[in-house]
Protein backbone atom coordinates (compact mmCIF):
# COMPACT_ATOMS: atom_id res chain seq x y z
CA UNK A 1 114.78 31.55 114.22
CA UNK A 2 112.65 28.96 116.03
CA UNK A 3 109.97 31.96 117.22
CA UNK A 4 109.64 33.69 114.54
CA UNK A 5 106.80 34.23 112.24
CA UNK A 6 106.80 35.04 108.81
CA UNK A 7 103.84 37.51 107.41
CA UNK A 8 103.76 38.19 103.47
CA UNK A 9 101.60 40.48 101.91
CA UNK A 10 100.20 38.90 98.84
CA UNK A 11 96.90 40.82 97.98
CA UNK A 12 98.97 42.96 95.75
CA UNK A 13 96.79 44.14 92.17
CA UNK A 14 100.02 45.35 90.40
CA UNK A 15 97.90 47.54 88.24
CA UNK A 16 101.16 48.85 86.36
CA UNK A 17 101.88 45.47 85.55
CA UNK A 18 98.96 44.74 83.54
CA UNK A 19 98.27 42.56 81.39
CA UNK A 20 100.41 39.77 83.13
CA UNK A 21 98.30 40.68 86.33
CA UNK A 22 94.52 40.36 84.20
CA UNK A 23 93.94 37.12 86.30
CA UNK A 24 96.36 37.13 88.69
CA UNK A 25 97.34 39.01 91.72
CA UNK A 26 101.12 40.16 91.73
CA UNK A 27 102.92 37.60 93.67
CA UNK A 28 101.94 35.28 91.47
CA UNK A 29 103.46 36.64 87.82
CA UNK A 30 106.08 33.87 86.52
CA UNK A 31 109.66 35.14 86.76
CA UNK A 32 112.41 33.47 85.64
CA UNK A 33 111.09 30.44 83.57
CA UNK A 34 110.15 28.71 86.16
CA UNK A 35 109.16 30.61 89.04
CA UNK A 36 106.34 32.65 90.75
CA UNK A 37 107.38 36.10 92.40
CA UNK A 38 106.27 34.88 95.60
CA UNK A 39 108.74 32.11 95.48
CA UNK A 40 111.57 34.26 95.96
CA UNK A 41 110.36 35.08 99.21
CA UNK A 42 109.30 31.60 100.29
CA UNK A 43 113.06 30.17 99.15
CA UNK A 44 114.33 33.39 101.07
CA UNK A 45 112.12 32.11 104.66
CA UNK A 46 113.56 28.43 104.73
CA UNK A 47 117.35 29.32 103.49
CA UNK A 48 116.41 31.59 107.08
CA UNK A 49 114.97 28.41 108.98
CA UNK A 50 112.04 30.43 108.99
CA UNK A 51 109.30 28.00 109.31
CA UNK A 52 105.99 29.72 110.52
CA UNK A 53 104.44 31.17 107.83
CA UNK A 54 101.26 33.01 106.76
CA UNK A 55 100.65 34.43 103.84
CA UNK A 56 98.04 36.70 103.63
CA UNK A 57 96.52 37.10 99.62
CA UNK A 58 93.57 38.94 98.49
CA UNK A 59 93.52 40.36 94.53
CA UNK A 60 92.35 37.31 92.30
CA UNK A 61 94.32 34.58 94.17
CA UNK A 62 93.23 31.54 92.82
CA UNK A 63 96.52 30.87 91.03
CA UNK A 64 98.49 32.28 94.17
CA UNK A 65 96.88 29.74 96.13
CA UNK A 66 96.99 26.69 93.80
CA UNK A 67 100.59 27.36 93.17
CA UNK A 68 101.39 27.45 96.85
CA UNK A 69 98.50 24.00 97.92
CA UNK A 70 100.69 22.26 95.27
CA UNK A 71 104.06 23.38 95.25
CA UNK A 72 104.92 23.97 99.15
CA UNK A 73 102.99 21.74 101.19
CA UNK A 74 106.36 20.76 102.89
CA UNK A 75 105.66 21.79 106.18
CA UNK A 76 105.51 19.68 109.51
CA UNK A 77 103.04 20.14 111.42
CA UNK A 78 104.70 17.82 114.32
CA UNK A 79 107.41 20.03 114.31
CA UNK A 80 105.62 22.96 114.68
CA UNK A 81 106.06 24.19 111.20
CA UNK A 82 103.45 25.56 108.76
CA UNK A 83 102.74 27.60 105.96
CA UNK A 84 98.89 28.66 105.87
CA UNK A 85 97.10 30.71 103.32
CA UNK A 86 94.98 33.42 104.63
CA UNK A 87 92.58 35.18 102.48
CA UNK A 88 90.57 37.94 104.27
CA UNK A 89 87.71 36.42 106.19
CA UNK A 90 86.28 40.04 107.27
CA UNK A 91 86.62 38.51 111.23
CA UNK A 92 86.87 42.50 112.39
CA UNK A 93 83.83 44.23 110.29
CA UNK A 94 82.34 43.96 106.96
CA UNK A 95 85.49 44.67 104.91
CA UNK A 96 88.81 43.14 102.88
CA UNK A 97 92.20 44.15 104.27
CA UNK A 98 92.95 47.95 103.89
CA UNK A 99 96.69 47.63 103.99
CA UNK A 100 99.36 46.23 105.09
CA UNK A 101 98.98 46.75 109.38
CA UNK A 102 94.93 46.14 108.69
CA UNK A 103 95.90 42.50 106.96
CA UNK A 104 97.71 41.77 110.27
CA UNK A 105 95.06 43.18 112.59
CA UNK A 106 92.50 40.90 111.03
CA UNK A 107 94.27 37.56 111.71
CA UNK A 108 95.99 38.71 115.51
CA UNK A 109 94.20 36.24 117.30
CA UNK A 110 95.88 33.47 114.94
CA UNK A 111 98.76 35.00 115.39
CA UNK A 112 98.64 35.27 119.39
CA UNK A 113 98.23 31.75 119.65
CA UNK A 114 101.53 31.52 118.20
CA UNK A 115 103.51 33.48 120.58
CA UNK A 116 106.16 34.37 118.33
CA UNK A 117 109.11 36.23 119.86
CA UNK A 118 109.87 38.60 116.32
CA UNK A 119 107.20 39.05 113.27
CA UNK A 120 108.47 39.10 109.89
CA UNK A 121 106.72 41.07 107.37
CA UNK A 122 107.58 40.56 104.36
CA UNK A 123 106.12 41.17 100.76
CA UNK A 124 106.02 38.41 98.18
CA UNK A 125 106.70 40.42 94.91
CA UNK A 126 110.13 41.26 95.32
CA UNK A 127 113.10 39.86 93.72
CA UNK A 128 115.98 39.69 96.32
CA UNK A 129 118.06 36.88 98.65
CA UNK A 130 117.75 38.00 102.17
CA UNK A 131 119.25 35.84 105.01
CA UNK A 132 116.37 36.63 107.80
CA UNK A 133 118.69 35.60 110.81
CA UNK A 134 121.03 38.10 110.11
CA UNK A 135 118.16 40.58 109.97
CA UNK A 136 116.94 39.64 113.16
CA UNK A 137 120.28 39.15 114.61
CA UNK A 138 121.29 42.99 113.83
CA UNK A 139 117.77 43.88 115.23
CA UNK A 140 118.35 42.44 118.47
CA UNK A 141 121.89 44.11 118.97
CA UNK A 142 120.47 46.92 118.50
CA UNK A 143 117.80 46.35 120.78
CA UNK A 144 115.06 47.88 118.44
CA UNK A 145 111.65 47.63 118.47
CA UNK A 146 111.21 47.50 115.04
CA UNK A 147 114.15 47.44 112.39
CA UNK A 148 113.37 48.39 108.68
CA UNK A 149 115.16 47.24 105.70
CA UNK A 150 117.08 49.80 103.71
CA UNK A 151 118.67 50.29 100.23
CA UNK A 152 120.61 52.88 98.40
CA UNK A 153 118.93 54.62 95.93
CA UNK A 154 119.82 57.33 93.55
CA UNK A 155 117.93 60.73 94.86
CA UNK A 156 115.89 60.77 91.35
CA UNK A 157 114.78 57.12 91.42
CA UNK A 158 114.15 57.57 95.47
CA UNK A 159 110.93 59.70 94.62
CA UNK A 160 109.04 56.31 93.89
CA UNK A 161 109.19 54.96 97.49
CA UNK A 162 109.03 55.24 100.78
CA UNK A 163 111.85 57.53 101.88
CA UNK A 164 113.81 56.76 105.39
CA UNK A 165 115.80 59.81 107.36
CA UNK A 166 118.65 58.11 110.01
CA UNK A 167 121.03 59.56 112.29
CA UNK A 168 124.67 58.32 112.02
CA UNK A 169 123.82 55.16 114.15
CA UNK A 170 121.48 54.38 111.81
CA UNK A 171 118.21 55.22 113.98
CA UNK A 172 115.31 56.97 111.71
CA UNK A 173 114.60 60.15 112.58
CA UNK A 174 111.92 60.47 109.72
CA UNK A 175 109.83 59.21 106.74
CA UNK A 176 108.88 60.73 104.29
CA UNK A 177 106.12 58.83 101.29
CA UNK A 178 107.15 59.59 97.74
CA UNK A 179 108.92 62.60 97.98
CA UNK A 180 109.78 65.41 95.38
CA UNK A 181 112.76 66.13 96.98
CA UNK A 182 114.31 63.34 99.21
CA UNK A 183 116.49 63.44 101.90
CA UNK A 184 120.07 62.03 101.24
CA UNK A 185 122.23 60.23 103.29
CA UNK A 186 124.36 61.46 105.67
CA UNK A 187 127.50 61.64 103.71
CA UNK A 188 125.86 60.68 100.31
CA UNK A 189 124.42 63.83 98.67
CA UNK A 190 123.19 62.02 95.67
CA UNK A 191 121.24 58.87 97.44
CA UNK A 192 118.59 58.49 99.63
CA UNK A 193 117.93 55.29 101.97
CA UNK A 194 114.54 53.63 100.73
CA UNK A 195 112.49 51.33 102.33
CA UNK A 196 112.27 47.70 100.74
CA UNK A 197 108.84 47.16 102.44
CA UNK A 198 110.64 43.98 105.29
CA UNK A 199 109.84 45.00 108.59
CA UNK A 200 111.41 43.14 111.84
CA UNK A 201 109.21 43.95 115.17
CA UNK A 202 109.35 42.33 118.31
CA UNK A 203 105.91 40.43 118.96
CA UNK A 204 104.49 42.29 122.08
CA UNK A 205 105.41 45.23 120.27
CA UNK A 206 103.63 44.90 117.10
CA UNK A 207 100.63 43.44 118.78
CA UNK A 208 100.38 46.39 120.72
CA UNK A 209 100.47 48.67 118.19
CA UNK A 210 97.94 47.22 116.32
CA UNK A 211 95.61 47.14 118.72
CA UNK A 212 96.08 50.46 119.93
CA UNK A 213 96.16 52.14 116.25
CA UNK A 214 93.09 51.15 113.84
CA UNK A 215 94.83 52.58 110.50
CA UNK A 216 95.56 50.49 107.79
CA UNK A 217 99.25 50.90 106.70
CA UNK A 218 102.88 50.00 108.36
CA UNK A 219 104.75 52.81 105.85
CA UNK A 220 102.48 55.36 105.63
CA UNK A 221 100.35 55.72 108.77
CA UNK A 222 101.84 53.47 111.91
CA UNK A 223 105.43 53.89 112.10
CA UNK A 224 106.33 58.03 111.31
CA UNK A 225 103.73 58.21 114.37
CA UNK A 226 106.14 55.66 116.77
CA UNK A 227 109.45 57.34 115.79
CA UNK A 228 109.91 59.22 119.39
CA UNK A 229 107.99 56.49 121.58
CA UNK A 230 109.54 53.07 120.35
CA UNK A 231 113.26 52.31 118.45
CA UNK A 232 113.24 52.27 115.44
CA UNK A 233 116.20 51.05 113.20
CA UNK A 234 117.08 51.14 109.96
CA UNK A 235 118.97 47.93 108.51
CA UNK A 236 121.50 48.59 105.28
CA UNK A 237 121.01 45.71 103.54
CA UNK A 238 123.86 45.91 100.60
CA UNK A 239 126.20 46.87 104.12
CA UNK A 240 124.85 43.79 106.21
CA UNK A 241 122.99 41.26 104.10
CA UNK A 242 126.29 38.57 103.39
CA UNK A 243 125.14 35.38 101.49
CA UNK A 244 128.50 33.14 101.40
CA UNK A 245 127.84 30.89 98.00
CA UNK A 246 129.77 28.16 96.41
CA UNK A 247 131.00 29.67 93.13
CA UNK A 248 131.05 27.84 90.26
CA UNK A 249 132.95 28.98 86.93
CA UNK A 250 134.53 28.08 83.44
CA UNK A 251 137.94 28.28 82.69
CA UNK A 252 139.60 28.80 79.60
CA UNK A 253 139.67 24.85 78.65
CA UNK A 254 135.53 24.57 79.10
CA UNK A 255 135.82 22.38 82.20
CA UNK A 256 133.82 23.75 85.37
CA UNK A 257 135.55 24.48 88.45
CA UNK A 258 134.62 25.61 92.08
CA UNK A 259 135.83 27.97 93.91
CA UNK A 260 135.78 28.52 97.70
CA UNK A 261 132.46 29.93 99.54
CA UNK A 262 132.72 33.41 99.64
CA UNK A 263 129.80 36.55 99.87
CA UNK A 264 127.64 35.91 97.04
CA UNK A 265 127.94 39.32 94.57
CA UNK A 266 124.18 38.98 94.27
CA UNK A 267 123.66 39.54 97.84
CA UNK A 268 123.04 43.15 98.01
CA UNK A 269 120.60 42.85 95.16
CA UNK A 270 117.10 43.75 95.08
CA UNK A 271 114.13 44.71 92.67
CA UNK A 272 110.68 45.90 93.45
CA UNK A 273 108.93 44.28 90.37
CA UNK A 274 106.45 47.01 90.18
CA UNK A 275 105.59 48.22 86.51
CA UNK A 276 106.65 45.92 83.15
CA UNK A 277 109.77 47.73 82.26
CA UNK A 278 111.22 46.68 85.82
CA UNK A 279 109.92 43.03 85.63
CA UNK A 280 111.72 43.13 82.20
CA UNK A 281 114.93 44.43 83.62
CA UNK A 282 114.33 42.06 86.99
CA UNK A 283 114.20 39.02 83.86
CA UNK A 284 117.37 40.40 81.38
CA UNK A 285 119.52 40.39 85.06
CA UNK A 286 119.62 36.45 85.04
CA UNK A 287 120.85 36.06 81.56
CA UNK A 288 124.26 36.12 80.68
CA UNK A 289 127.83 34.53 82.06
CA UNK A 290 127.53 36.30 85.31
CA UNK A 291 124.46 37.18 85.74
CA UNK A 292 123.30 40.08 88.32
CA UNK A 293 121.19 37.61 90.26
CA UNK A 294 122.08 33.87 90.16
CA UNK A 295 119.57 31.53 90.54
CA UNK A 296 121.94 28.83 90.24
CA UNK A 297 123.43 29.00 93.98
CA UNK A 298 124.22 25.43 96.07
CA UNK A 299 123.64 26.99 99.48
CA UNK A 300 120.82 29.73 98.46
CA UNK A 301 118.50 27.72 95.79
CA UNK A 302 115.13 28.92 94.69
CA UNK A 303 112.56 26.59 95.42
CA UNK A 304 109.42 26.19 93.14
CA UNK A 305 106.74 23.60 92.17
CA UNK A 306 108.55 21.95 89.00
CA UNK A 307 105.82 20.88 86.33
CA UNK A 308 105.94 17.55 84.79
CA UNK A 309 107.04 18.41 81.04
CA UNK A 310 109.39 16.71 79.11
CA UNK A 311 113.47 18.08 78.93
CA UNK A 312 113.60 20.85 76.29
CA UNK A 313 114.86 19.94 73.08
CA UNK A 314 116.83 21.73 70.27
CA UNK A 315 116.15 20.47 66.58
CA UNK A 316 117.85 21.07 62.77
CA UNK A 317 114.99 21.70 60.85
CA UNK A 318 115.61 21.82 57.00
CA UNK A 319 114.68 25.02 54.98
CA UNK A 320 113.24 25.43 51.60
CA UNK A 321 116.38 25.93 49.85
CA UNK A 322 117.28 22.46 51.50
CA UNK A 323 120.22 23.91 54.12
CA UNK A 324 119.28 23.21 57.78
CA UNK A 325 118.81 25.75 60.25
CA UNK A 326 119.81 24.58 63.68
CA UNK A 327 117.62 25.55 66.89
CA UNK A 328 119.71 27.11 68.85
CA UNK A 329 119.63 29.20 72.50
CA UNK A 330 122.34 31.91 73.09
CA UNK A 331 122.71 33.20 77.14
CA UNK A 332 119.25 32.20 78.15
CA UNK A 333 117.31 30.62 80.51
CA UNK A 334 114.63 27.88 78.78
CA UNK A 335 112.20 26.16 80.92
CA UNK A 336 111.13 22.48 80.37
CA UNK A 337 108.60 21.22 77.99
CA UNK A 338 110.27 23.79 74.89
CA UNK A 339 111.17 23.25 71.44
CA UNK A 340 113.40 24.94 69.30
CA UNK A 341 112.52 24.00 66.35
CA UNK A 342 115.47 25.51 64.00
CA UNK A 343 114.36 28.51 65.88
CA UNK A 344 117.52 30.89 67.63
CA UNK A 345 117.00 32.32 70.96
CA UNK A 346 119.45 34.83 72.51
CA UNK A 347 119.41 36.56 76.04
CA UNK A 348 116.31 35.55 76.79
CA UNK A 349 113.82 34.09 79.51
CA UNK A 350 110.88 31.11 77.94
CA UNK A 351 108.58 29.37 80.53
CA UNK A 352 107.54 26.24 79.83
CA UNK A 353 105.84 24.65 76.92
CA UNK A 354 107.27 27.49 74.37
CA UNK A 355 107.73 26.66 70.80
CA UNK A 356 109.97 28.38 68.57
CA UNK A 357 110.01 27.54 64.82
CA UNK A 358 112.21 27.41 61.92
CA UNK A 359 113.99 30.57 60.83
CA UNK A 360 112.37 32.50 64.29
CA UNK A 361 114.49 34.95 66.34
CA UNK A 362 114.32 35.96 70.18
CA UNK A 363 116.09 38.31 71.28
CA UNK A 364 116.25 40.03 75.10
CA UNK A 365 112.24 39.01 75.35
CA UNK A 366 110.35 37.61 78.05
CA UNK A 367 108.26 34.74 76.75
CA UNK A 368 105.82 33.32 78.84
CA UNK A 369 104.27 30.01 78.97
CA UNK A 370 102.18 27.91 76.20
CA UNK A 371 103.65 30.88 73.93
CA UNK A 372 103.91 29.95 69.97
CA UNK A 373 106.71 32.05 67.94
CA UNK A 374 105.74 31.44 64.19
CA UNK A 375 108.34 30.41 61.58
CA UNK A 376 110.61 33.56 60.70
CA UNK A 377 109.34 36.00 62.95
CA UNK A 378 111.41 38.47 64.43
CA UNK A 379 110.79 39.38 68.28
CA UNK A 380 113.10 42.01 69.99
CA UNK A 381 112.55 43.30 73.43
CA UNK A 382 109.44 42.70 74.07
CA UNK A 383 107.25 40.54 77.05
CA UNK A 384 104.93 37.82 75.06
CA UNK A 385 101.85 36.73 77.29
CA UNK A 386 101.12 33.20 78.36
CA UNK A 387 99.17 31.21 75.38
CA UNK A 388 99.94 33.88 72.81
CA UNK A 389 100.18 32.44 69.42
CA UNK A 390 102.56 34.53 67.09
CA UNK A 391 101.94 34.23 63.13
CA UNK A 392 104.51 33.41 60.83
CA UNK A 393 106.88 36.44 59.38
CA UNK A 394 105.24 38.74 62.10
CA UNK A 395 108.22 41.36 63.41
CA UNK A 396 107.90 42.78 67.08
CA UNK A 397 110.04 44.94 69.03
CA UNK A 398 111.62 46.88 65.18
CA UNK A 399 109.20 48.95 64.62
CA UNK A 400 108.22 51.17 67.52
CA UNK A 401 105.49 52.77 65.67
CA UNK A 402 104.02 50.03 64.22
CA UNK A 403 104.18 48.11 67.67
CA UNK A 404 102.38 51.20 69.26
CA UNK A 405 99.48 50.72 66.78
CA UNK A 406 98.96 47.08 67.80
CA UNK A 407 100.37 46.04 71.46
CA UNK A 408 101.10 48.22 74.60
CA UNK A 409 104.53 49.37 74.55
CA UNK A 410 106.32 50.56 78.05
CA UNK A 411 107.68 54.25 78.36
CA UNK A 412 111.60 51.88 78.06
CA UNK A 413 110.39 50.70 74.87
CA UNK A 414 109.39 47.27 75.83
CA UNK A 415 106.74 45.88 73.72
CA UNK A 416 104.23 43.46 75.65
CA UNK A 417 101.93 40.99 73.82
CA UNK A 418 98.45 39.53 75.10
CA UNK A 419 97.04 36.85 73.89
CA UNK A 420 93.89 38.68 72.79
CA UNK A 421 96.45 40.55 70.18
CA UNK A 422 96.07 37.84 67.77
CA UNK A 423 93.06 35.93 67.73
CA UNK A 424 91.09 36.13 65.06
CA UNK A 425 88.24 38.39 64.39
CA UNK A 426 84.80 36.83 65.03
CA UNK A 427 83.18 34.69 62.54
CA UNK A 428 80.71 37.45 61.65
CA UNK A 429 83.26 40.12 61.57
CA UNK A 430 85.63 38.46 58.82
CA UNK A 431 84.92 39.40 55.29
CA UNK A 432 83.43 36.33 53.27
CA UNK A 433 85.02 34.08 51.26
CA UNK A 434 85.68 35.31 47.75
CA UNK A 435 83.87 32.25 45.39
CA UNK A 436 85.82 31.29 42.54
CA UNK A 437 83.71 31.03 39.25
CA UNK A 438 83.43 27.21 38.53
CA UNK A 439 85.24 26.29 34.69
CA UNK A 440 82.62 25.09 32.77
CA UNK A 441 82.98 21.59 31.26
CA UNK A 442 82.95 21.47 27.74
């Protein structure tokens, strides 16, 4: 993998995901307690040995690009490694990048110096482990020009992307973009092969294209038009991606035990974050004793810029009535600087710096950073926005009706919380004060 150079895509605007994208782009939504979307990808690129890197962001990146000055500056330079952050710098006409291919076109000549052998493009909102030398490795016995990634996908759910046609080798034949009806697998009536949006293309080949075709997008524009003229593979991930992992469980007695390396189950996983109920969904899979995707893997890990707060910390907190309620956390993931405060969290995800107070309850919720859960609320289901301050006794996630009145709730029934939800009125718009008549004084 020593010639090959990684491209993300991080200009996304993830306008379905909004609010969590109101100052943010996409790649750069916390996932996982700890974690930025874009992270995922990174970890993916060095488990690969992939160390040429740009990453190309656009849509409000100043947290994108903070995250990445501070958190992956790990590159050497005298070994020819890098990671550099390029935001459009219009070098090709008055304009931002148009699409994928056009974000590429605008930084070729930084890329030609380079002379990488195979470009990577890759996007940097997706939640997935993908061993890139594999990739490349199936590309080149194929001999392709360009290989595509592929999933699986249930006909109904297939309507939402990028739909791939293949012969039985495995070559496309056709695209079609977000169709009504699309085209099943050979053999598999009821799925369709979707693209995941990773692209493997020899360099000359890509840089020819590019220069030769002025439109602005890989999926929609470049590559139906290079089917019959170039190779052009499709690559089944869940068939070909195998992650071997140390697995760790717990037997009967409590102690921990390891098991031989063997294909991780996670490896064929793979989630295009792209409205809340899936970032929900993307969250709920890494709860629980075997979780749909690990994050807890020896020879995969996750890599992320680790903030300096304190260890969490569970605490007995004694009620009214004088019995103490004990903070507990149930088959979730809690990120450092967190209180429980006699508080009980279940199946949940908090970021860091979340407090949760006595008599409280979490349940399946995504709780973002700086967050404050109020003494005896209830929360169910729901995504709470970073800084959000939740007032005692106040019930989300039980009520659908209610919630719909108040906070956004997802078509899934996923209630999501901003900030704004709960700040108080301005001075001017709360009533005044009522004034007590003083007792006169006899």
């Amino acid at each position: 993998m020593k010639n090959v150079m990684a491209l993300i895509m991080a200009g996304g605007k993830g306008e379905r995901l909004m609010p969590l994208t109101a100052s943010r782009s996409k790649p750069a939504i916390p996932f996982g307690g700890l974690y930025l979307l874009i992270d995922l990808t990174l970890s993916n690129c060095i488990n690969s040995e992939v160390y040429k890197i740009l990453v190309l962001p656009q849509y409000k990146s100043q947290t994108l690009i903070q995250h990445l000055e501070n958190g992956w500056n790990i590159f050497s330079g005298d070994l020819g490694h890098f990671l550099r952050i390029v935001p459009p710098q219009m070098m090709h006409g008055d304009k931002w990048y148009q699409g994928t291919a056009d974000s590429i076109r605008q930084n070729l000549e930084m890329i030609e110096r380079e002379k990488p052998s195979h470009l990577l493009i890759l996007s940097g909102d997706h939640v997935y482990k993908m061993d890139y030398a594999l990739f490349k490795r199936y590309h080149e016995a194929q001999d392709a020009d360009v290989t595509i990634a592929v999933i699986e996908t249930a006909r109904a759910q297939a309507q939402e992307y990028g739909v791939l046609q293949v012969d039985g080798q495995y070559r496309v034949t056709g695209f079609q973009e977000k169709p009504k009806n699309p085209a099943p697998i050979p053999g598999s009536p009821d799925q369709a092969l979707v693209s995941m949006g990773i692209y493997i293309f020899k360099g000359e080949v890509l840089l020819d294209l590019l220069k030769r075709d002025d439109r602005p997008d890989f999926g929609k524009d470049i590559l139906p038009n290079i089917l019959t003229s170039h190779k052009v593979m499709a690559y089944p991930y869940r068939r070909e991606n195998r992650i071997e992992e140390v697995v760790f469980f717990t037997d009967e007695g409590g102690s921990r035990a390891e098991l031989p390396m063997e294909v991780a189950p996670d490896s064929g996983y793979w989630r295009d974050v792209g409205n809340l109920d899936a970032f929900w969904n993307a969250n709920m899979d890494l709860c629980g004793l075997s979780p749909f995707f690990n994050l807890y893997g020896v020879r995969w890990p996750m890599r992320t810029m680790q903030r300096q707060f304190p260890p969490v910390k569970t605490l007995s907190v004694q009620g009214e009535d004088g019995r103490y309620l004990h903070g507990q956390t149930l088959d979730s993931m809690v990120a450092h600087g967190s209180v429980i405060g006699g508080g009980l969290v279940r199946n949940s995800i908090l970021s860091y710096n979340v407090s949760v107070h006595r008599g409280a309850e979490v349940d399946e919720s995504v709780i973002m950073e700086n967050v404050d859960v109020g003494r005896f609320c209830k929360i169910k289901k729901a995504i709470i926005a970073d800084g959000a301050r939740i007032p005692a006794g106040t019930e989300i996630g039980y009520n659908p009706r209610a919630d719909r009145q108040r906070f956004h709730v997802t078509p899934r029934g996923i209630t999501v919380v901003r900030r704004e939800d709960f700040l108080d009125p301005p001075a001017a718009e709360k009533p005044p004060k009522a004034v007590k008549p003083r007792k006169q004084v006899k």
